[in-house]
PDB file of N, CA and C in Angstrom:
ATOM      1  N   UNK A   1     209.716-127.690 250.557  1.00  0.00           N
ATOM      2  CA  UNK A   1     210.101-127.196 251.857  1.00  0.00           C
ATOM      3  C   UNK A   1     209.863-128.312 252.869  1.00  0.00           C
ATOM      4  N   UNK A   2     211.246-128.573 253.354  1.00  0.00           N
ATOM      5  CA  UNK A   2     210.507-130.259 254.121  1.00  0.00           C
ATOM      6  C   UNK A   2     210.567-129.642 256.077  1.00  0.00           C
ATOM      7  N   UNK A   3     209.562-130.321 256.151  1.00  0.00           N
ATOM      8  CA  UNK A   3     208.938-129.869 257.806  1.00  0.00           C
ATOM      9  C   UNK A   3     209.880-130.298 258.802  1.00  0.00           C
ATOM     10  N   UNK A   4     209.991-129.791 259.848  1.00  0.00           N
ATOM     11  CA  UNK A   4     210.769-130.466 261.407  1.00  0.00           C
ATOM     12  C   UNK A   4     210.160-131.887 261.500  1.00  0.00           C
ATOM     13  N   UNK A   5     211.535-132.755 261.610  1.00  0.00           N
ATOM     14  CA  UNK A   5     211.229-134.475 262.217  1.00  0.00           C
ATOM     15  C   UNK A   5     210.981-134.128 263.394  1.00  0.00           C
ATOM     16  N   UNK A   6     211.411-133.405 264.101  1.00  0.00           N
ATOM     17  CA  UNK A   6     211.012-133.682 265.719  1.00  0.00           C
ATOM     18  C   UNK A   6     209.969-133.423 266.454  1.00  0.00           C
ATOM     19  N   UNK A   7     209.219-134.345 267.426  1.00  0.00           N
ATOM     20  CA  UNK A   7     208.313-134.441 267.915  1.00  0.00           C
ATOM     21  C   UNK A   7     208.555-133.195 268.996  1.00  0.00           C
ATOM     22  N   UNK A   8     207.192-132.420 269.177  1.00  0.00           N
ATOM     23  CA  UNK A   8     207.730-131.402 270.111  1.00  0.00           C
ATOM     24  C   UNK A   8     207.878-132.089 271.248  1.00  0.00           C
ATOM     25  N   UNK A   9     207.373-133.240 271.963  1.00  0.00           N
ATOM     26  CA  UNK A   9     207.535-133.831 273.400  1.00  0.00           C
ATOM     27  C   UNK A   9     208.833-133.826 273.659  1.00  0.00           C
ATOM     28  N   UNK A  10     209.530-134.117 272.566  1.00  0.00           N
ATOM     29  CA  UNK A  10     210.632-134.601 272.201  1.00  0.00           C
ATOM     30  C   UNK A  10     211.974-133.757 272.495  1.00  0.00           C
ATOM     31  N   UNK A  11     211.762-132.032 272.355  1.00  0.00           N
ATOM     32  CA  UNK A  11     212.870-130.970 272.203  1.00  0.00           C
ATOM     33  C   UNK A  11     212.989-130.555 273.590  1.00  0.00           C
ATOM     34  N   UNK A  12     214.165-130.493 273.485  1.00  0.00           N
ATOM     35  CA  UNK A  12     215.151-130.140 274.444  1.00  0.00           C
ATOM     36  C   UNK A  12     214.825-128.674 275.028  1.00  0.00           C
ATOM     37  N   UNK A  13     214.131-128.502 276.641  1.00  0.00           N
ATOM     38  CA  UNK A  13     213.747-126.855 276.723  1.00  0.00           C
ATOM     39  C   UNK A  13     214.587-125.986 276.341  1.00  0.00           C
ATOM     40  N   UNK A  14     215.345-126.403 276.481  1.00  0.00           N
ATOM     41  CA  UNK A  14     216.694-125.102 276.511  1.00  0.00           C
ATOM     42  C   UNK A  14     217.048-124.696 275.201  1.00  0.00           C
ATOM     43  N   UNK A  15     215.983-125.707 274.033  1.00  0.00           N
ATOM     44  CA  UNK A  15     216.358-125.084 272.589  1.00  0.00           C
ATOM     45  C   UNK A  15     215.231-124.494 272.110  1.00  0.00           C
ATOM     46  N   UNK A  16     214.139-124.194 272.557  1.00  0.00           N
ATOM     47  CA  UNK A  16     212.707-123.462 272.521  1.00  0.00           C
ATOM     48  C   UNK A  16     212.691-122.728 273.045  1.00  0.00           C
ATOM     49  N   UNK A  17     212.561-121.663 271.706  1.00  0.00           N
ATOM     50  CA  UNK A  17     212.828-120.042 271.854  1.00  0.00           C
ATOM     51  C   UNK A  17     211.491-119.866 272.372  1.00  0.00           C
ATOM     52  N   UNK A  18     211.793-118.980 273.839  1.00  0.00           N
ATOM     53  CA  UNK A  18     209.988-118.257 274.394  1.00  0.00           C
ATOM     54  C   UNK A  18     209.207-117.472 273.165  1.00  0.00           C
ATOM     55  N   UNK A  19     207.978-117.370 273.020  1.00  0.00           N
ATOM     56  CA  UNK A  19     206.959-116.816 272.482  1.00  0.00           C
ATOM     57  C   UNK A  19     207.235-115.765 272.163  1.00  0.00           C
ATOM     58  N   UNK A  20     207.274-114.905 272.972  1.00  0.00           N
ATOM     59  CA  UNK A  20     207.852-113.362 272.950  1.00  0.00           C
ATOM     60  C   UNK A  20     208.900-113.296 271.902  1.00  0.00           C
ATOM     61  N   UNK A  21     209.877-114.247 271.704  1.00  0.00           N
ATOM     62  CA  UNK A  21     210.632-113.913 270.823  1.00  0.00           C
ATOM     63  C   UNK A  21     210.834-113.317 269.344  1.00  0.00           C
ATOM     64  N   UNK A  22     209.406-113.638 268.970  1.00  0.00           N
ATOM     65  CA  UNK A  22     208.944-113.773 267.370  1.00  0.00           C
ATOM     66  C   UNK A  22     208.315-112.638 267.856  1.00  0.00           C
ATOM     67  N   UNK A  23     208.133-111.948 266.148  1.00  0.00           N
ATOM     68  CA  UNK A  23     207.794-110.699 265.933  1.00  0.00           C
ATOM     69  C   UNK A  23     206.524-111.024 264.656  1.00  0.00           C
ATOM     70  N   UNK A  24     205.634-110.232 264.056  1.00  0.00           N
ATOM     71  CA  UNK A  24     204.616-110.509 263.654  1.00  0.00           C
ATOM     72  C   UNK A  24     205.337-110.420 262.550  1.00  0.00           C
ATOM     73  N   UNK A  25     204.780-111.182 261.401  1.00  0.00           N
ATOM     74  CA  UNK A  25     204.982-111.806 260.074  1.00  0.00           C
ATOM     75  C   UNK A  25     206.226-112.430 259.894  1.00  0.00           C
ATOM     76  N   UNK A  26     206.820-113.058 261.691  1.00  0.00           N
ATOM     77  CA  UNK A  26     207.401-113.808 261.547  1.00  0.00           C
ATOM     78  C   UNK A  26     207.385-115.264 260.922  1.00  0.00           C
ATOM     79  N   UNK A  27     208.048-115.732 259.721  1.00  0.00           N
ATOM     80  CA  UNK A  27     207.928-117.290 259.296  1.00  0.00           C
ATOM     81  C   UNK A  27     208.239-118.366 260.662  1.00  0.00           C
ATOM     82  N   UNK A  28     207.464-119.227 260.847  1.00  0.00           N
ATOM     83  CA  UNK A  28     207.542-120.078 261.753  1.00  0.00           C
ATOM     84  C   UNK A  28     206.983-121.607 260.931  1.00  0.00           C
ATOM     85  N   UNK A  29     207.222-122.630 262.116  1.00  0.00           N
ATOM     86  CA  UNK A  29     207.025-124.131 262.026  1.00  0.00           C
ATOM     87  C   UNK A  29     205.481-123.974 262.802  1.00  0.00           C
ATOM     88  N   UNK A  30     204.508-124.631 263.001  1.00  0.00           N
ATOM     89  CA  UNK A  30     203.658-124.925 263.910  1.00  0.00           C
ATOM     90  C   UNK A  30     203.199-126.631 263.810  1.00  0.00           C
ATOM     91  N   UNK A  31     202.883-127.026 264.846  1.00  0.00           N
ATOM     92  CA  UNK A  31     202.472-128.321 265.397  1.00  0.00           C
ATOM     93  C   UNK A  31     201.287-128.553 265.672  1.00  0.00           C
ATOM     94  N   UNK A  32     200.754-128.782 264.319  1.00  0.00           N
ATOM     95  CA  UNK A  32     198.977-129.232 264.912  1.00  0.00           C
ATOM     96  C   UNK A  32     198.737-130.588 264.270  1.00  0.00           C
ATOM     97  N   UNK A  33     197.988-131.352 264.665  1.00  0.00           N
ATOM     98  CA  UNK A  33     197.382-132.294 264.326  1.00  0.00           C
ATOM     99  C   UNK A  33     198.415-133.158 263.806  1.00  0.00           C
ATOM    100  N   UNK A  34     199.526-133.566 264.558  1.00  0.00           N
ATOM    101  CA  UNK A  34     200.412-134.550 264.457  1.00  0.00           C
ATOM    102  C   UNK A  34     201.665-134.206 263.272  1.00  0.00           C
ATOM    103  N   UNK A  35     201.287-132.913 263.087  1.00  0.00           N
ATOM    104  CA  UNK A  35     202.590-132.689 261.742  1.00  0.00           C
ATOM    105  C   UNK A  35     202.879-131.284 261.455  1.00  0.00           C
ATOM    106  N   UNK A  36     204.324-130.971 261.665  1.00  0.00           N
ATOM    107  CA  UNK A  36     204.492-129.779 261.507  1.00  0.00           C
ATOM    108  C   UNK A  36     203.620-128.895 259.865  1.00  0.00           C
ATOM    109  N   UNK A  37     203.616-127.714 260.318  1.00  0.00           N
ATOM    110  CA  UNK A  37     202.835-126.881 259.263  1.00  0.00           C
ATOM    111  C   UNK A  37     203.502-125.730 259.199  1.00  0.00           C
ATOM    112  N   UNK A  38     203.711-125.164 257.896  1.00  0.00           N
ATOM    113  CA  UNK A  38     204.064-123.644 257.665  1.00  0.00           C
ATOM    114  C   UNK A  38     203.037-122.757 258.639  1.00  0.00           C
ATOM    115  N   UNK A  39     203.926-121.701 259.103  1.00  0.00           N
ATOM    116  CA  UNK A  39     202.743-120.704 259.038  1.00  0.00           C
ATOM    117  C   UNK A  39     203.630-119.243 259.357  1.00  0.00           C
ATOM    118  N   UNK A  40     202.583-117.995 259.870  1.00  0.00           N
ATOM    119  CA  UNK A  40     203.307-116.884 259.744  1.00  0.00           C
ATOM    120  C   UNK A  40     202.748-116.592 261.011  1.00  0.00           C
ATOM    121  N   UNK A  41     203.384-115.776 261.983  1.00  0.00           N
ATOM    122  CA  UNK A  41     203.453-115.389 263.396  1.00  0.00           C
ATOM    123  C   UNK A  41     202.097-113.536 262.966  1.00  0.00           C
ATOM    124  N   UNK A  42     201.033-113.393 263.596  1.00  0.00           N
ATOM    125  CA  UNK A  42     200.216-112.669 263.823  1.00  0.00           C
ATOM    126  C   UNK A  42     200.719-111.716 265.240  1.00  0.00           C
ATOM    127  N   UNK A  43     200.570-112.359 265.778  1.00  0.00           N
ATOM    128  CA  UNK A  43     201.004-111.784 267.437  1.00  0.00           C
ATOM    129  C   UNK A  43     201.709-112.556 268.188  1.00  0.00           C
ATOM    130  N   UNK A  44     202.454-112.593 269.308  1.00  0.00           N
ATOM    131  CA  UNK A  44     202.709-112.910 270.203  1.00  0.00           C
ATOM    132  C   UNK A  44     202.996-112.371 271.774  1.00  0.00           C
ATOM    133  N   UNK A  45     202.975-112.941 273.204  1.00  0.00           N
ATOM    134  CA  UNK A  45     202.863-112.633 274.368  1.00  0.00           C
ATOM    135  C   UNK A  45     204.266-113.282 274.937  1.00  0.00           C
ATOM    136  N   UNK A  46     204.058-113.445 276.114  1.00  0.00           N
ATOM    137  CA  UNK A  46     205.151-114.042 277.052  1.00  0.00           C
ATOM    138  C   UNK A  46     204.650-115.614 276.970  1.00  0.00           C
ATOM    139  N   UNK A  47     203.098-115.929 277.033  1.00  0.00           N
ATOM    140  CA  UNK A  47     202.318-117.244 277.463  1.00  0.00           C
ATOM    141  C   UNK A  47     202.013-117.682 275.837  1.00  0.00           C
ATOM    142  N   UNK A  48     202.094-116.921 274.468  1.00  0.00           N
ATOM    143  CA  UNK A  48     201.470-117.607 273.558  1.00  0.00           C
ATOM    144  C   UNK A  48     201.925-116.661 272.446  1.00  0.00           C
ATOM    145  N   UNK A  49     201.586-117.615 271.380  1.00  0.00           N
ATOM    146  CA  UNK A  49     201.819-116.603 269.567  1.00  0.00           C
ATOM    147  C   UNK A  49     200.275-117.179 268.963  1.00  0.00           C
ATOM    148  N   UNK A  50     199.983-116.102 268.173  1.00  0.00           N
ATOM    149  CA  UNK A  50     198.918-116.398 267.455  1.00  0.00           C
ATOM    150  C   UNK A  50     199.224-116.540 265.989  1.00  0.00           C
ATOM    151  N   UNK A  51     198.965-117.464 265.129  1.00  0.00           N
ATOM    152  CA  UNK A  51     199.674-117.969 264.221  1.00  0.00           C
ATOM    153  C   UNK A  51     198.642-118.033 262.984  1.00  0.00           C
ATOM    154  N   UNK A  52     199.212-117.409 261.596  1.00  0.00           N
ATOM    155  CA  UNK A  52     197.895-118.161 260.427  1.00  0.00           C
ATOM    156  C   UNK A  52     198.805-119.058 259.858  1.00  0.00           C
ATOM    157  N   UNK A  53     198.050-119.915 259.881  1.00  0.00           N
ATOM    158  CA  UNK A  53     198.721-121.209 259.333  1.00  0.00           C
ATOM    159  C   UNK A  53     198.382-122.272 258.005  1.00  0.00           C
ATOM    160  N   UNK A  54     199.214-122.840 257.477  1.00  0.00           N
ATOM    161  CA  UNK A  54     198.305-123.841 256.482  1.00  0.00           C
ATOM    162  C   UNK A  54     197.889-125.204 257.072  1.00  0.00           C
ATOM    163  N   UNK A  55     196.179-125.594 257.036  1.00  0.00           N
ATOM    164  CA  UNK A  55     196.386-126.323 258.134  1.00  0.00           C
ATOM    165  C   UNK A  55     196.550-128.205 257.103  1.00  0.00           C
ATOM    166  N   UNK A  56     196.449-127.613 255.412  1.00  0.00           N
ATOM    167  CA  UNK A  56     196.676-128.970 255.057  1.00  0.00           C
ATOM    168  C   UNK A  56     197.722-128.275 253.661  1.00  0.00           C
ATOM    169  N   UNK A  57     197.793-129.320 252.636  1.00  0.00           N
ATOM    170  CA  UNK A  57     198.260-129.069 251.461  1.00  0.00           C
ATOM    171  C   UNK A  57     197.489-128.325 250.430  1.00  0.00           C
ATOM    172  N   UNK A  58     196.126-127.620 251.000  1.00  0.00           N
ATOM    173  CA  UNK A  58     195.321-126.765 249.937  1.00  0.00           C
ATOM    174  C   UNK A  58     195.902-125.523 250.355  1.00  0.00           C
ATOM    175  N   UNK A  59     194.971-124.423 249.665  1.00  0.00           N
ATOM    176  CA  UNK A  59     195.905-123.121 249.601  1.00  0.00           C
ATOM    177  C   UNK A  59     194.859-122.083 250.804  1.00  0.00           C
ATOM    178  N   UNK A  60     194.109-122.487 251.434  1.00  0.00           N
ATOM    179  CA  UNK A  60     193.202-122.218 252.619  1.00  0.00           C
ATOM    180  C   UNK A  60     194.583-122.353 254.150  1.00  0.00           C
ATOM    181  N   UNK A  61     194.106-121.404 255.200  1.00  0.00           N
ATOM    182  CA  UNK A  61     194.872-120.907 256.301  1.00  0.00           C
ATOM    183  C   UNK A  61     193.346-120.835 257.151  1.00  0.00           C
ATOM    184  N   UNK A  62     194.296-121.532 258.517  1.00  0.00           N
ATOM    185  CA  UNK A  62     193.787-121.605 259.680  1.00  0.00           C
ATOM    186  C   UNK A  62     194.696-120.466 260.630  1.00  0.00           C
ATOM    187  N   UNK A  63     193.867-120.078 261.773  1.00  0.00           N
ATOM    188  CA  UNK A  63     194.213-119.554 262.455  1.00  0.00           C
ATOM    189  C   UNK A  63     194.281-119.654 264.227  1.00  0.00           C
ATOM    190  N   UNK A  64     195.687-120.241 264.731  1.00  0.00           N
ATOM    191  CA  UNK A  64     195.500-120.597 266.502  1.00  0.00           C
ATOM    192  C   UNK A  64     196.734-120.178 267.006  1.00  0.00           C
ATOM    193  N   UNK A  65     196.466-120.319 268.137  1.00  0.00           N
ATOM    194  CA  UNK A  65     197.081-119.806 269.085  1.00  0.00           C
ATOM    195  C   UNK A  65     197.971-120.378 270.377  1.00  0.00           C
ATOM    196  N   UNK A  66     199.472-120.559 269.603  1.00  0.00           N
ATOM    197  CA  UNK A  66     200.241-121.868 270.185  1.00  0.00           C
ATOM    198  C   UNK A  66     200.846-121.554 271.653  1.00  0.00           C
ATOM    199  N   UNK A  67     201.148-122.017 272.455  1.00  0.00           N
ATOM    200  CA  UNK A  67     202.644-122.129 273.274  1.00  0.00           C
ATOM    201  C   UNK A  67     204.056-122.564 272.466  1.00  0.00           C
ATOM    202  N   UNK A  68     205.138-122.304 272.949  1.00  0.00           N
ATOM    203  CA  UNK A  68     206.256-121.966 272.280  1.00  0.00           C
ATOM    204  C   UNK A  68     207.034-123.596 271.891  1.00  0.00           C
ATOM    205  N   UNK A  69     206.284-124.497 272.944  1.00  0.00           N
ATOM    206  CA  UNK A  69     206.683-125.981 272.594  1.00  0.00           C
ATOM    207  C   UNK A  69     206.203-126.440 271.032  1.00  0.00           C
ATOM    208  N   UNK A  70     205.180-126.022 270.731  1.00  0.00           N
ATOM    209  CA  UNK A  70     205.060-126.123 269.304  1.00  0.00           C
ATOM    210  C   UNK A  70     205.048-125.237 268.319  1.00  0.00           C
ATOM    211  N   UNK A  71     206.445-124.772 268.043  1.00  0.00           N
ATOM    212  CA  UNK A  71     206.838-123.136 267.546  1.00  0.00           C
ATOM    213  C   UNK A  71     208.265-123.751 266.966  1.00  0.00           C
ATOM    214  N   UNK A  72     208.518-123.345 265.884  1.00  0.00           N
ATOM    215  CA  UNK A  72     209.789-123.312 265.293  1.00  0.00           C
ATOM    216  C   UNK A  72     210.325-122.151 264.021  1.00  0.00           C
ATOM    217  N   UNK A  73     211.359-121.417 264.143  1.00  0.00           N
ATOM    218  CA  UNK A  73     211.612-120.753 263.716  1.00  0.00           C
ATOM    219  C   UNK A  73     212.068-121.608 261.783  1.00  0.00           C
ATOM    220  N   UNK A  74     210.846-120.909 260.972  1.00  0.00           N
ATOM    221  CA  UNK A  74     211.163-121.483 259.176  1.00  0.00           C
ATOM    222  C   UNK A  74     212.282-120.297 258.468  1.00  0.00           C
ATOM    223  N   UNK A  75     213.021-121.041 257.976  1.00  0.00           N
ATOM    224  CA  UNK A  75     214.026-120.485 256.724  1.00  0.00           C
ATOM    225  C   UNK A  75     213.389-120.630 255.701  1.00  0.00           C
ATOM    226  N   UNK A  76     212.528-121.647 255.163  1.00  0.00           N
ATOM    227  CA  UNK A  76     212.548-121.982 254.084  1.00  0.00           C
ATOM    228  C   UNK A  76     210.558-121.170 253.845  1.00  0.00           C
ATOM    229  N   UNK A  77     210.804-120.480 252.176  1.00  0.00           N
ATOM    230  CA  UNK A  77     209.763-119.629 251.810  1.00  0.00           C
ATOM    231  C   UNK A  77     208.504-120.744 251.951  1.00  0.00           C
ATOM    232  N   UNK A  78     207.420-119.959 252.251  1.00  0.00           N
ATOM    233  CA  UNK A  78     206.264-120.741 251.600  1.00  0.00           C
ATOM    234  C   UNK A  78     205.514-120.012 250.790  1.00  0.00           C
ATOM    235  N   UNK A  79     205.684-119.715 249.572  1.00  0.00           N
ATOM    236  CA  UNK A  79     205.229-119.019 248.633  1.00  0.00           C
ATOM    237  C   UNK A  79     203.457-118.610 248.822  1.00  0.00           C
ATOM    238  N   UNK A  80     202.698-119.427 249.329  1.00  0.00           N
ATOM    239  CA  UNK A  80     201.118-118.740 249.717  1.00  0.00           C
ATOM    240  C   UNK A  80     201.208-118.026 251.162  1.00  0.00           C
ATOM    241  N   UNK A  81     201.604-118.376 252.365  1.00  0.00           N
ATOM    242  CA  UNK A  81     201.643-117.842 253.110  1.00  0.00           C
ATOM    243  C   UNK A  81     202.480-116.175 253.365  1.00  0.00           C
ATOM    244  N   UNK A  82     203.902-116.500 252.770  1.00  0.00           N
ATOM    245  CA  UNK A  82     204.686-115.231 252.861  1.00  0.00           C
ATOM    246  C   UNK A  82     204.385-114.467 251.708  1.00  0.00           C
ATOM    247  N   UNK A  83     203.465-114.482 250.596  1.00  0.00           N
ATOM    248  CA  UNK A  83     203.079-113.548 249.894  1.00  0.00           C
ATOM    249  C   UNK A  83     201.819-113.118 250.366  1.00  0.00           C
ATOM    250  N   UNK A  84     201.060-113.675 251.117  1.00  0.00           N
ATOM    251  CA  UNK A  84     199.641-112.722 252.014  1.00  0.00           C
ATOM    252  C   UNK A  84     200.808-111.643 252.636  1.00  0.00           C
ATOM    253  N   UNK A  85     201.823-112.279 253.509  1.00  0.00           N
ATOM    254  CA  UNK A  85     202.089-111.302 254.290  1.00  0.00           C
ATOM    255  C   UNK A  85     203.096-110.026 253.768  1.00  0.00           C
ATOM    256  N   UNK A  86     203.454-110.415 252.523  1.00  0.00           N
ATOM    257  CA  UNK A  86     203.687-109.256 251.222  1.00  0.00           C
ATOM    258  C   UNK A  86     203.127-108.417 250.989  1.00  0.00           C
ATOM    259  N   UNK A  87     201.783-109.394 250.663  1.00  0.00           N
ATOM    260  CA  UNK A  87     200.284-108.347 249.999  1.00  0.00           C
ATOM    261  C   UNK A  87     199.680-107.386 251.046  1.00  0.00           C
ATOM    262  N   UNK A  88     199.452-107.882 252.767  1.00  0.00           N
ATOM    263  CA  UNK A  88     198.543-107.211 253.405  1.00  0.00           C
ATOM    264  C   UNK A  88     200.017-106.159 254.285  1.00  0.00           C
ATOM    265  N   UNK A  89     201.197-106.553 253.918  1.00  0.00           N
ATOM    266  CA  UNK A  89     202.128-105.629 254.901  1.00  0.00           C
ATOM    267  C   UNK A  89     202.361-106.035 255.911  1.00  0.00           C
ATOM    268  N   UNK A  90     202.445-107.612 256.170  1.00  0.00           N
ATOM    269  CA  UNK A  90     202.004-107.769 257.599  1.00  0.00           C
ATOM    270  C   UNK A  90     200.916-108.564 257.799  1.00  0.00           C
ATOM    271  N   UNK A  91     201.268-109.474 258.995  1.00  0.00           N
ATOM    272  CA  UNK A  91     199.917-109.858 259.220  1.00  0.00           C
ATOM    273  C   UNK A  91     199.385-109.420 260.450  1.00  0.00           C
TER     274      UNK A  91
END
């Protein structure tokens, strides 16, 4: 599953979907620590989404709480993450 090249500084506002948009156990992109990451949408507001995420290549999930500049909507499965949200119904 290969990650977003683009730097979020980088995207165009007008193509960054607001926060609010995503719905919980939505698949998303997230932007931490210099490189996009799988993760699955928990909650979201108007100001923020709360996200569990993978924060490396082990099978362990972090959990934060982005603005929508570092948010991208994933197509592609991530077999540990979208089967928690199989197993628990939801995250």
């Amino acid at each position: 599953m290969p990650a977003p090249d683009i730097d979020p500084d980088h995207r165009n506002p007008a193509d960054v979907a607001p926060t609010d948009s995503y719905r919980p156990a939505d698949p998303v992109w997230i932007y931490r620590g210099g490189q996009w990451r799988s993760g699955v949408v928990e909650s979201a507001s108007s100001r923020a989404a709360t996200v569990t995420y993978r924060p490396n290549g082990a099978r362990g999930t972090g959990v934060d709480t982005l603005t929508a500049r570092y948010l991208l909507a994933r197509a592609d499965a991530d077999p540990t993450l979208d089967r928690m949200t199989d197993v628990r119904g939801g995250l």
